[in-house]
Protein backbone atom coordinates (compact mmCIF):
# COMPACT_ATOMS: atom_id res chain seq x y z
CA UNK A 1 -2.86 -1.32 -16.84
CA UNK A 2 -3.43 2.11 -16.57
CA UNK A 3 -4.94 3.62 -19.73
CA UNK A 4 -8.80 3.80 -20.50
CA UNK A 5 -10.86 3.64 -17.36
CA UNK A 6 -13.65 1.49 -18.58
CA UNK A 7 -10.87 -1.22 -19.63
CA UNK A 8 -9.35 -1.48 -16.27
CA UNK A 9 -12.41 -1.50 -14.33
CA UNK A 10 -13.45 -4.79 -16.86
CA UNK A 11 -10.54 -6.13 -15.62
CA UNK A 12 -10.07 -5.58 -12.39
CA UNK A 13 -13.80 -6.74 -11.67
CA UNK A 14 -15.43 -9.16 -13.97
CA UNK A 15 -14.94 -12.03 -11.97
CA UNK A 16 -16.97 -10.94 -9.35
CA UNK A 17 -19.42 -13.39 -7.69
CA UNK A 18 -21.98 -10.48 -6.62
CA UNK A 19 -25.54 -13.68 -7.33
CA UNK A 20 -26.54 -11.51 -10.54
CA UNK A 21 -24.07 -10.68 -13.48
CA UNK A 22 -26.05 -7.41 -13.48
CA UNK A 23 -24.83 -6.24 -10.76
CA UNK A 24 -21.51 -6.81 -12.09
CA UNK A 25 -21.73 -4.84 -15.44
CA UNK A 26 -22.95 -1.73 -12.42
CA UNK A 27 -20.21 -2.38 -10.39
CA UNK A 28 -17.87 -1.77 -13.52
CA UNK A 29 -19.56 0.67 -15.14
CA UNK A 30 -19.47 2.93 -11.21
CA UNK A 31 -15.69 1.67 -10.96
CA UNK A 32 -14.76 3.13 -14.28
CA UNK A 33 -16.87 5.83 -13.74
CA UNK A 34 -14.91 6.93 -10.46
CA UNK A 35 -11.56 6.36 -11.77
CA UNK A 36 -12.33 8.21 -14.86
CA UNK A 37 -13.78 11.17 -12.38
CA UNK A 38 -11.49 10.84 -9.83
CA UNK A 39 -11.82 12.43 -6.51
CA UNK A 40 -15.49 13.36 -7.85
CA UNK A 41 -18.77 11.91 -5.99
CA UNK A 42 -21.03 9.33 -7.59
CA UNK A 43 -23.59 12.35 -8.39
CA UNK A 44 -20.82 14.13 -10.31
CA UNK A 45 -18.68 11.25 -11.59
CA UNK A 46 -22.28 9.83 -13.37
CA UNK A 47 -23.69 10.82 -16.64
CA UNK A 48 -27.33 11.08 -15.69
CA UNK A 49 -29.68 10.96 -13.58
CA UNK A 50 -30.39 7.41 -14.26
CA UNK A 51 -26.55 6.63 -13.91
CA UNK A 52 -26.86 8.45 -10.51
CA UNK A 53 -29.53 6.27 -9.11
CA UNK A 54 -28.66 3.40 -10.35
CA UNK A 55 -25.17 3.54 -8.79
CA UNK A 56 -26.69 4.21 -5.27
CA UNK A 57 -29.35 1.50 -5.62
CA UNK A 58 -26.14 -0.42 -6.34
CA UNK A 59 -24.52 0.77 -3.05
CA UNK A 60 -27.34 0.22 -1.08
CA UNK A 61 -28.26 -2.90 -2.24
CA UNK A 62 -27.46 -5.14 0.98
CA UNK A 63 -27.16 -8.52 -1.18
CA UNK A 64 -23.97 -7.53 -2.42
CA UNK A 65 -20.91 -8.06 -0.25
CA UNK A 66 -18.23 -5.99 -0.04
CA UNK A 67 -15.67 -9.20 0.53
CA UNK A 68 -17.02 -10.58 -3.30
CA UNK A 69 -15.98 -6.78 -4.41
CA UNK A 70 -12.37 -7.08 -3.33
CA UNK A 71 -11.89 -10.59 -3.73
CA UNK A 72 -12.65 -10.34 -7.91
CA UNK A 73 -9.64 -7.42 -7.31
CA UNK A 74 -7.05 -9.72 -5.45
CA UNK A 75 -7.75 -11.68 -8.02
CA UNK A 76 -7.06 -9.30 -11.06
CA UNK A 77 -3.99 -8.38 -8.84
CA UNK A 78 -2.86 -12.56 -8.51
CA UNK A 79 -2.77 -13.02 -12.08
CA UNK A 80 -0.02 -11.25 -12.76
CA UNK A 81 2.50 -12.69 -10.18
CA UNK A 82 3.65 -15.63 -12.19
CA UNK A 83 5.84 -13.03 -14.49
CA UNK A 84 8.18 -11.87 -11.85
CA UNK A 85 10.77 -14.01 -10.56
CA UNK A 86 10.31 -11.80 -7.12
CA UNK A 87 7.55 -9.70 -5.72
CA UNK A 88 7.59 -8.15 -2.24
CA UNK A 89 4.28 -8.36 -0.36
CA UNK A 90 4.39 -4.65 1.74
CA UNK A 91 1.77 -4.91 4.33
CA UNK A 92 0.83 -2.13 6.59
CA UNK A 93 -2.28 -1.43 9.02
CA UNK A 94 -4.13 2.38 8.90
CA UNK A 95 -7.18 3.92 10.37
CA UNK A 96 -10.22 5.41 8.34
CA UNK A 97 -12.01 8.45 10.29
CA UNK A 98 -15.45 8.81 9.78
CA UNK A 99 -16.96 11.24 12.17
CA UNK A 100 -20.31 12.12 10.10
CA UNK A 101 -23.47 11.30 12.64
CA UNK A 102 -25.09 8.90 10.08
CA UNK A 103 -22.40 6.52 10.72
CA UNK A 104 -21.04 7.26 13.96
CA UNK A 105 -23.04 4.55 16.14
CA UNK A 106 -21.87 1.75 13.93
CA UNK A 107 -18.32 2.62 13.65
CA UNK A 108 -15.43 1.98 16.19
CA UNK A 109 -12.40 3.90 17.92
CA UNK A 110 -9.42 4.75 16.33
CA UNK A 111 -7.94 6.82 18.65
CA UNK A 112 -7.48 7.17 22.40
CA UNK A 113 -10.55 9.48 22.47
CA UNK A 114 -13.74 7.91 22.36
CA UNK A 115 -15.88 10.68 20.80
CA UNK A 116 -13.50 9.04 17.22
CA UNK A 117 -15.17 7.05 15.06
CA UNK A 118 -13.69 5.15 11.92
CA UNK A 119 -12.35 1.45 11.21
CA UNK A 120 -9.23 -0.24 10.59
CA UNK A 121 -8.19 -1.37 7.40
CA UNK A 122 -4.85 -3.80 6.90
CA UNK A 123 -3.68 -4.26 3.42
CA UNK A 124 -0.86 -6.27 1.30
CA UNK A 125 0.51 -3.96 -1.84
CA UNK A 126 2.62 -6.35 -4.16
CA UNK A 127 5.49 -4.70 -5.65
CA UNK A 128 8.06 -5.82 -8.12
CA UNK A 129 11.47 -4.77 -6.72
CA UNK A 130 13.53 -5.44 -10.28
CA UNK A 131 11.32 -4.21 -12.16
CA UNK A 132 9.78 -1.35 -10.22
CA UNK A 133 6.00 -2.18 -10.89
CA UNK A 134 3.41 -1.32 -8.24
CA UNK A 135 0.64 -4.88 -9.41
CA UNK A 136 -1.75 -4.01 -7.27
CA UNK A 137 -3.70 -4.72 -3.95
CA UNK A 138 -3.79 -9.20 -2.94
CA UNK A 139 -5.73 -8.90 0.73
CA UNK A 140 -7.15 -6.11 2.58
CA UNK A 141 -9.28 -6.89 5.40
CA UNK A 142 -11.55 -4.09 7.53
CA UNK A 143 -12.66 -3.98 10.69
CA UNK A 144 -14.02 -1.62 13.61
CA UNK A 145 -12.96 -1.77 17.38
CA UNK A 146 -15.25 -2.51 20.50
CA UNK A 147 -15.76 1.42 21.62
CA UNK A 148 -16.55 -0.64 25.09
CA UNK A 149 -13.10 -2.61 25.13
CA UNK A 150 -10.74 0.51 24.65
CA UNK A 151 -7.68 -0.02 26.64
CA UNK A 152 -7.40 -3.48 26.37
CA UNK A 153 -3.97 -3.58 25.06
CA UNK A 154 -2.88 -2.93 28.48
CA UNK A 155 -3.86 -6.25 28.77
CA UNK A 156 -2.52 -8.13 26.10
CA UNK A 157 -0.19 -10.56 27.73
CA UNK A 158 -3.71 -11.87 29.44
CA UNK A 159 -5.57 -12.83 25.69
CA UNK A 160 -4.83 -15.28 23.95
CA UNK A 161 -3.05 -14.79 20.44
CA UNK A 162 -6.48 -15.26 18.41
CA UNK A 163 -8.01 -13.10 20.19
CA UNK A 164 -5.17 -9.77 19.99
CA UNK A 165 -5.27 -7.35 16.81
CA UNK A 166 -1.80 -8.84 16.47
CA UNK A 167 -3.21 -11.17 14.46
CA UNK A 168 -3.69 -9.70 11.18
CA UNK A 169 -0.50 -10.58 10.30
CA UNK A 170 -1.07 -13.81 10.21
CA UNK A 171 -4.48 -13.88 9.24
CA UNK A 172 -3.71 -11.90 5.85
CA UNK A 173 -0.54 -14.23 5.00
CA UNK A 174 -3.02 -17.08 5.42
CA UNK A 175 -4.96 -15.17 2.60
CA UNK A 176 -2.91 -14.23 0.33
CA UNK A 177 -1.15 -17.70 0.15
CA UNK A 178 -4.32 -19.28 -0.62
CA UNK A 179 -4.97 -16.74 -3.42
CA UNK A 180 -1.77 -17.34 -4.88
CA UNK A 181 -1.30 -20.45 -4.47
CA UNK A 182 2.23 -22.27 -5.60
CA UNK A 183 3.00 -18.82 -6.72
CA UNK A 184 3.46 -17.59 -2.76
CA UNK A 185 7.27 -19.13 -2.70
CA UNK A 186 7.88 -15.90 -5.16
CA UNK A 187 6.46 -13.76 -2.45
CA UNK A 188 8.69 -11.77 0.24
CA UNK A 189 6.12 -10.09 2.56
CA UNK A 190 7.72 -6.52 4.16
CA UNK A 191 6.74 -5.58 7.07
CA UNK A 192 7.34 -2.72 9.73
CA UNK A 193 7.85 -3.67 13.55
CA UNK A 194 4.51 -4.11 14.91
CA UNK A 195 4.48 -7.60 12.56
CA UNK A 196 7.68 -8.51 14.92
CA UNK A 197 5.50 -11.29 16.72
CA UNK A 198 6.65 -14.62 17.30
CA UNK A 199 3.71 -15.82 16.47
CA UNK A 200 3.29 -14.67 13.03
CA UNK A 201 7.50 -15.42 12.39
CA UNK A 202 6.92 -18.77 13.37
CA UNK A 203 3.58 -19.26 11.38
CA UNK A 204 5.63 -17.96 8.33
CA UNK A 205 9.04 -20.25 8.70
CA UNK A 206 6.32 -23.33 9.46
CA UNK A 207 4.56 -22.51 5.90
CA UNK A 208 7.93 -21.62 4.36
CA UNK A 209 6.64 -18.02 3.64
CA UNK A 210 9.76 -15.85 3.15
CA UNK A 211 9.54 -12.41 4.44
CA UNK A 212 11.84 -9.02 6.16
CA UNK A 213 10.49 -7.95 9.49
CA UNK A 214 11.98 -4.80 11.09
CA UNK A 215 12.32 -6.10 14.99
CA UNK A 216 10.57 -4.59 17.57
CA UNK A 217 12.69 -5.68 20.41
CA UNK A 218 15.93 -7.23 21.43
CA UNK A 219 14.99 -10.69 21.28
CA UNK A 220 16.47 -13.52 23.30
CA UNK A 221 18.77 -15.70 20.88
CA UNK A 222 20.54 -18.84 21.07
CA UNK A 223 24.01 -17.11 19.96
CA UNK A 224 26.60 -15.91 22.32
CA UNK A 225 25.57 -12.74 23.98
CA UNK A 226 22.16 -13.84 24.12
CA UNK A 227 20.00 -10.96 23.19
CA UNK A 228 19.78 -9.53 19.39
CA UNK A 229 20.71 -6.07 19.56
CA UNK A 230 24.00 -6.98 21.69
CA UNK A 231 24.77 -9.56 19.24
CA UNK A 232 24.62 -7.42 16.37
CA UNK A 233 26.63 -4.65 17.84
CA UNK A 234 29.67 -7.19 18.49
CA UNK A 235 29.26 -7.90 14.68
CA UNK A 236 31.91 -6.91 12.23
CA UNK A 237 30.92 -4.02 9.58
CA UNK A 238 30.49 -5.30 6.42
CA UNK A 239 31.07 -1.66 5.05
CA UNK A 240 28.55 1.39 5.04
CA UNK A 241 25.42 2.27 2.67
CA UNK A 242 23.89 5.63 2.36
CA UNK A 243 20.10 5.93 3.49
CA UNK A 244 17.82 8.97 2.12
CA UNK A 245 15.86 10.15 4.52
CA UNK A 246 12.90 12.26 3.46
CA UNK A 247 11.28 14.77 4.85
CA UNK A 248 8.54 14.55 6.85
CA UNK A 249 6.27 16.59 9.12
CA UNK A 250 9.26 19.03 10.95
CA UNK A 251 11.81 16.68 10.24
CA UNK A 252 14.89 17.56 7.39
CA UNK A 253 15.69 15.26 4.45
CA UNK A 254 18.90 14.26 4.76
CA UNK A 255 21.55 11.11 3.96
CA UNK A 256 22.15 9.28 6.75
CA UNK A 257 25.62 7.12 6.63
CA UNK A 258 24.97 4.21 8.01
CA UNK A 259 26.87 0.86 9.29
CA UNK A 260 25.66 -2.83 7.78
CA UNK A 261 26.34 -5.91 9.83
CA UNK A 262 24.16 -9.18 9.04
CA UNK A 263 24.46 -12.78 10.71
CA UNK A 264 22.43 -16.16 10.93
CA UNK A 265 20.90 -16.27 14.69
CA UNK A 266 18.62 -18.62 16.05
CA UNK A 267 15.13 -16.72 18.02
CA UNK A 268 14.50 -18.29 21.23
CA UNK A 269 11.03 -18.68 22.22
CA UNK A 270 9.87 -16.86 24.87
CA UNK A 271 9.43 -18.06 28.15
CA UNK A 272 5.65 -17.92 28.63
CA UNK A 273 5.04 -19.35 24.67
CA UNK A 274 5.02 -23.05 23.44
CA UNK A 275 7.38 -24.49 20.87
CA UNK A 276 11.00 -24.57 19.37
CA UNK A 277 13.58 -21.89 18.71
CA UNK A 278 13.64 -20.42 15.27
CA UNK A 279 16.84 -20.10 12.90
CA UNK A 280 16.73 -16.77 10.54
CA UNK A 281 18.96 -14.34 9.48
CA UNK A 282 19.31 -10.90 10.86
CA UNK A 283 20.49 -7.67 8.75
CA UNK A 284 21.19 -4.48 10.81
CA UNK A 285 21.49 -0.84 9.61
CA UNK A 286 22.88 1.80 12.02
CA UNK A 287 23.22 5.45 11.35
CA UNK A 288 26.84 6.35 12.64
CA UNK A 289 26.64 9.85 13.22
CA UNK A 290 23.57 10.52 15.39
CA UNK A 291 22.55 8.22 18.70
CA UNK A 292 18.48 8.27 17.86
CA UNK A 293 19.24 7.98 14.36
CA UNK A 294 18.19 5.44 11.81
CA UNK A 295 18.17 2.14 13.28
CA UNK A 296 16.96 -0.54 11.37
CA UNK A 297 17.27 -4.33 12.60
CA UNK A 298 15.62 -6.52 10.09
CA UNK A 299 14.73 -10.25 10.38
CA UNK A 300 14.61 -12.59 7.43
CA UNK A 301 14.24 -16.15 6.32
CA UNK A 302 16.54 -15.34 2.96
CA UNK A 303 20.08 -15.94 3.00
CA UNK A 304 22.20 -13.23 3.50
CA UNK A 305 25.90 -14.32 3.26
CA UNK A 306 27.63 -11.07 1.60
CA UNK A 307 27.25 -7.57 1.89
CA UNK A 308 25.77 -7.40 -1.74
CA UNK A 309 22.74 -10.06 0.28
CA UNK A 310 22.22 -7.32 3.01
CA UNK A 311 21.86 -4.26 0.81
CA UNK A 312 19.60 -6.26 -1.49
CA UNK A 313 17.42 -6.93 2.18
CA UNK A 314 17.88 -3.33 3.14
CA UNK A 315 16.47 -2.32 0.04
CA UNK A 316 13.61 -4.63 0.19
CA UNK A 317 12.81 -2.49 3.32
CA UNK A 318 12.96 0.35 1.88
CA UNK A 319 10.38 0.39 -0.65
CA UNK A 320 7.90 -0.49 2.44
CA UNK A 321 7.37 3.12 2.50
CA UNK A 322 5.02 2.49 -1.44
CA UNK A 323 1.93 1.03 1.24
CA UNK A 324 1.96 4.11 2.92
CA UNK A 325 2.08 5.84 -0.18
CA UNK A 326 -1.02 3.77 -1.27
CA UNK A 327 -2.86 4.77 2.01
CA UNK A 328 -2.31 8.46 1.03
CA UNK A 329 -3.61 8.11 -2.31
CA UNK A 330 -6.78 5.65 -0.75
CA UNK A 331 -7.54 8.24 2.14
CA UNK A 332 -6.46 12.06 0.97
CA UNK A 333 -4.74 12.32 -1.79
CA UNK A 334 -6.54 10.96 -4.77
CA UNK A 335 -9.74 8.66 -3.89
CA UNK A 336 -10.29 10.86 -0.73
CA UNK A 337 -12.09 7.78 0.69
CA UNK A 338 -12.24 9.38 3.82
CA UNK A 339 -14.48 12.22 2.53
CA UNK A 340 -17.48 9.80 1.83
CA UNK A 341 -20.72 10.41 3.51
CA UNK A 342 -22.99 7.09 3.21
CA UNK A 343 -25.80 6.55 5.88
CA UNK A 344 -25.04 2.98 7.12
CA UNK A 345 -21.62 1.21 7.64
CA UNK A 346 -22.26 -1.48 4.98
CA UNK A 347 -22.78 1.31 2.41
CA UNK A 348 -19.50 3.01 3.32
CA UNK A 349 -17.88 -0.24 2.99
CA UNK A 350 -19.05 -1.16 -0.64
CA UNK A 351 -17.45 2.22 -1.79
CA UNK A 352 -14.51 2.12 0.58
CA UNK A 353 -13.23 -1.03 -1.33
CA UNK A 354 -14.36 0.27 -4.80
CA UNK A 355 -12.03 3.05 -4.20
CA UNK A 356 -9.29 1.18 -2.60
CA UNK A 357 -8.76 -0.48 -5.97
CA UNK A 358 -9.47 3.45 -7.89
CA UNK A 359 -6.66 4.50 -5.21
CA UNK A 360 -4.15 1.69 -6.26
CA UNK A 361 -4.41 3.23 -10.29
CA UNK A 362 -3.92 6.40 -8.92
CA UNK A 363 -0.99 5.30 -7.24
CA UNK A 364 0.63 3.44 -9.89
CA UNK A 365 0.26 6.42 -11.75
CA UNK A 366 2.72 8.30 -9.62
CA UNK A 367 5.21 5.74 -9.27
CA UNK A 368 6.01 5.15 -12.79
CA UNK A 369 6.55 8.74 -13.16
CA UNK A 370 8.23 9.40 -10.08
CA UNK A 371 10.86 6.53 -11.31
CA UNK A 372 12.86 8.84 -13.64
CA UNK A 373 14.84 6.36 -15.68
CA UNK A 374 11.45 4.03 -16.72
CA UNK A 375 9.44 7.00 -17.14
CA UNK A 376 12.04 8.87 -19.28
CA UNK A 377 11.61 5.05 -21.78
CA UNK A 378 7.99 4.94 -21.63
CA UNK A 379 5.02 6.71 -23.62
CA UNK A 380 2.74 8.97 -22.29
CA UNK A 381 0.15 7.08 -24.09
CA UNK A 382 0.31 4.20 -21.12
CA UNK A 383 -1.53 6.86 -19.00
CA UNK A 384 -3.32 9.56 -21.51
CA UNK A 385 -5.09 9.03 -24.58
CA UNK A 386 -4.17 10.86 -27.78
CA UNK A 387 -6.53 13.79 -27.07
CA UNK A 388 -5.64 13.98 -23.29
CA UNK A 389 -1.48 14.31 -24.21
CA UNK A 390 -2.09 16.85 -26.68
CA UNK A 391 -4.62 18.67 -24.67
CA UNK A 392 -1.60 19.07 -22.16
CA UNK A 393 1.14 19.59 -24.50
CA UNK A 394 -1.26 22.79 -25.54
CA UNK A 395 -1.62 23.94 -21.94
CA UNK A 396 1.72 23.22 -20.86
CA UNK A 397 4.20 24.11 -23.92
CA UNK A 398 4.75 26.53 -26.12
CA UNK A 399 5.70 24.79 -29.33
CA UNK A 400 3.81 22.74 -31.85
CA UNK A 401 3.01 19.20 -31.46
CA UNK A 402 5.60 16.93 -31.45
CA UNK A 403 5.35 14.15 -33.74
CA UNK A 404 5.54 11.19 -31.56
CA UNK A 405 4.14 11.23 -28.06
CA UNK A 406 6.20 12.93 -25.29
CA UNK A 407 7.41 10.52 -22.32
CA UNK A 408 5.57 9.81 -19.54
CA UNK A 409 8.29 11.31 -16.88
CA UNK A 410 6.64 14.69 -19.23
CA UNK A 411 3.25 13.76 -18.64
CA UNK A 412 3.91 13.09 -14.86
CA UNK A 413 5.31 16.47 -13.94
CA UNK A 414 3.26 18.43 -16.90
CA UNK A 415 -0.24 16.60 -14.82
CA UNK A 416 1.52 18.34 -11.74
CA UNK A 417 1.97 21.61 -12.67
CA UNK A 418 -1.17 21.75 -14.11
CA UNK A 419 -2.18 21.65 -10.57
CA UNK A 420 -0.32 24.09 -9.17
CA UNK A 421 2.97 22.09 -8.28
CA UNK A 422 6.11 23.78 -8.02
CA UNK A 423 9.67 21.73 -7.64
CA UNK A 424 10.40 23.42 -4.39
CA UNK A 425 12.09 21.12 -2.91
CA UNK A 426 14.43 19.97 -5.88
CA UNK A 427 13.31 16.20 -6.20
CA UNK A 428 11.32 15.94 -9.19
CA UNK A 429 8.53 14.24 -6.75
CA UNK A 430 5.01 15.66 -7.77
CA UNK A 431 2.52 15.84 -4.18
CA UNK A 432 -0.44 13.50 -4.16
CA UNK A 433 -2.71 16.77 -3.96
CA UNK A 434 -1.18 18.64 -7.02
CA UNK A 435 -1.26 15.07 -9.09
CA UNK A 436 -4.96 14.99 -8.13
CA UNK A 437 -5.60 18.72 -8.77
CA UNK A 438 -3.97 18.45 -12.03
CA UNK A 439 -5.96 14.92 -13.06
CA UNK A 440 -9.01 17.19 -11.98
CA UNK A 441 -8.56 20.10 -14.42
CA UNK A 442 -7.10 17.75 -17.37
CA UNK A 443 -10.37 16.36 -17.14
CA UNK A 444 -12.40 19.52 -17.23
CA UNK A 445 -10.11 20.56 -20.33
CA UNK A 446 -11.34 17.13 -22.17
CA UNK A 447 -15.12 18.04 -21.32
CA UNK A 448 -14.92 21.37 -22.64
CA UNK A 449 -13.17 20.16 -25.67
């Protein structure tokens, strides 16, 4: 999936319906073009100057939509769902800042400040838990906020549920099920605790779409006690599970020791909403040691009647974090989306979804190397070509050329160091910046070659 550029942009985007198969072979040729240059503008990722110009004529071109773009991606991405028994569908929302004057009048808020300017972008990253392969993106949908309408979230309880944010989650569920068709009932969709809306848990259970939703709130429930968080308190451990913690801005890795309790309960519907109370299972998992420390209570249609069925939902969870991961490698750390400067909002979003697809290679990248054990098995070769590996091996080692190629685990951290990346912190995890720096300067070795 990963090696030769021009391949993977063939497949990822042949199949899109852009009214000209022209403008296809462009699209692929600028796609591979990017991925193969990556964090580089169109002016230095192209050839020539005929490449050049006929990428932005591409760009600009308002008869291509930047919907048919993605869509020929979710459906590179859908193919390959029917070979894993289970794939989890993480889902999270982020902001794209775009504060360049061309743009700024068409753009939206993204902040509390109104001089911001940017859009919103929600995406679904499909993972396979067992065996830890990142397939790709299967629904992203962008949008920009009324500057006019900012605060209205004060107001929610006033709107109607079409009309709130809120409904995204629904909205890309709806989606993604029709992309995948019978395929969906292999589909757990992850989400954090802004998903927790009855709404969107009841739209799910109604379609039979499985998912884990962290809870927002103590809901009401039909069980003794009568509100969630009480319930699960009065629960019974079912034993503890140890919880990494990385870190993160000012905060301190650490392993947090935490309690696991789990239960069937029944969701009452709220008061001022329509309909029937809904029966799920809820998985909690409480750090022991600290008051405001982890606190995770999950919701989930899957049945969870052993400890061994919690941990398996707790770990679902925790690989929510790879989305975020994704929107690191889509904004900053590798596509550095957020960097473009196009003159009209339609043009920004023709690349913006180009790259989102560039970003989701990049990030695959990492994640097979960061998994030690797979990338200890596998071949540098998935992700360098003969030249690229041996190029590296020259840079990096001191020996002669090994016979056979070195692992990929080598390449991932060799790629690293290459740009600068030091093990600092003891966990064999190379930084999105150093992975791109090092990408960047393999690159320029292979030129000069």
């Amino acid at each position: 999936m990963l090696i030769n550029s021009s391949d993977w942009a063939y497949d990822t985007f042949q199949h899109a319906k852009l009214g000209d198969q022209r403008r296809v072979h462009r699209l692929v040729r600028l796609a591979g073009a990017l991925a193969d240059q990556l964090g580089k503008s169109i002016v230095k990722a192209s050839s020539s100057s005929a490449e050049i110009e006929a990428a932005y004529r591409f760009v600009r071109n308002p008869a291509i939509d930047a919907d048919a773009i993605a869509d020929a991606g979710f459906q590179a991405t859908a193919k390959f769902v029917c070979e894993f028994d289970t794939v989890l569908a993480l889902e999270d929302t982020t902001s794209l800042n775009f504060n360049h004057a061309s743009v700024h009048d068409e753009l939206g808020h993204i902040t509390s400040h109104k001089s911001s300017r940017g859009m919103q972008a929600h995406s679904i990253l499909l993972y396979a838990p067992h065996e830890h392969h990142v397939l790709g993106l299967i629904e992203q949908t962008r949008w920009t906020r009324d500057v006019e309408q900012m605060g209205q979230h004060k107001r929610a309880t006033q709107r109607p549920y079409h009309e709130k944010e809120s409904v995204k989650w629904e909205r890309a569920s709806r989606h993604m099920a029709t992309r995948l068709g019978a395929d969906i009932s292999r589909v757990i969709s992850v989400c954090d605790r802004e998903s927790d809306v009855i709404e969107y848990l009841k739209y799910k259970c109604e379609h039979q779409q499985r998912f884990v939703v962290r809870s927002m709130l103590s809901r009401h429930i039909e069980e003794a006690g009568n509100k969630l968080y009480a319930y699960g308190a009065a629960l019974h451990s079912a034993g503890t599970r140890q919880v990494v913690i990385p870190q993160k801005g000012g905060r301190k890795a650490r392993v947090a020791t935490c309690d696991v309790r789990y239960a069937p309960v029944t969701i009452k519907m709220p008061s001022n909403k329509s309909g029937t109370s809904t029966p799920l299972y809820y998985v909690s998992c409480i750090e022991q040691a600290h008051a405001d420390g982890l606190s995770w209570h999950l919701l989930t249609t899957e049945n969870v009647q052993s400890k061994a069925e919690a941990e398996r939902i707790i770990t679902y969870y925790e690989r929510r974090w790879l989305v975020e991961e994704f929107h690191k490698a889509w904004k900053s750390g590798g596509t550095q989306v957020e960097k473009l400067r196009m003159h009209s909002k339609d043009n920004l979003e023709r690349m913006i979804v180009v790259l989102a697809f560039i970003a989701v290679r990049v990030h695959q990248l990492q994640f097979m190397g960061m998994d030690k054990t797979q990338a200890e098995q596998q071949s540098c070769e998935v992700i360098l070509s003969n030249i690229e590996w041996k190029l590296l091996w020259k840079k990096r080692e001191k020996g002669s050329l090994p016979k056979q190629p070195p692992s990929l685990r080598w390449a991932y951290l060799n790629i690293g160091k290459l740009g600068g990346w030091h093990d600092s912190k003891r966990n064999g995890r190379v930084g999105w910046q150093s992975l791109w720096e090092g990408w960047f300067k393999l690159r320029t070795i292979l030129e000069g070659v």
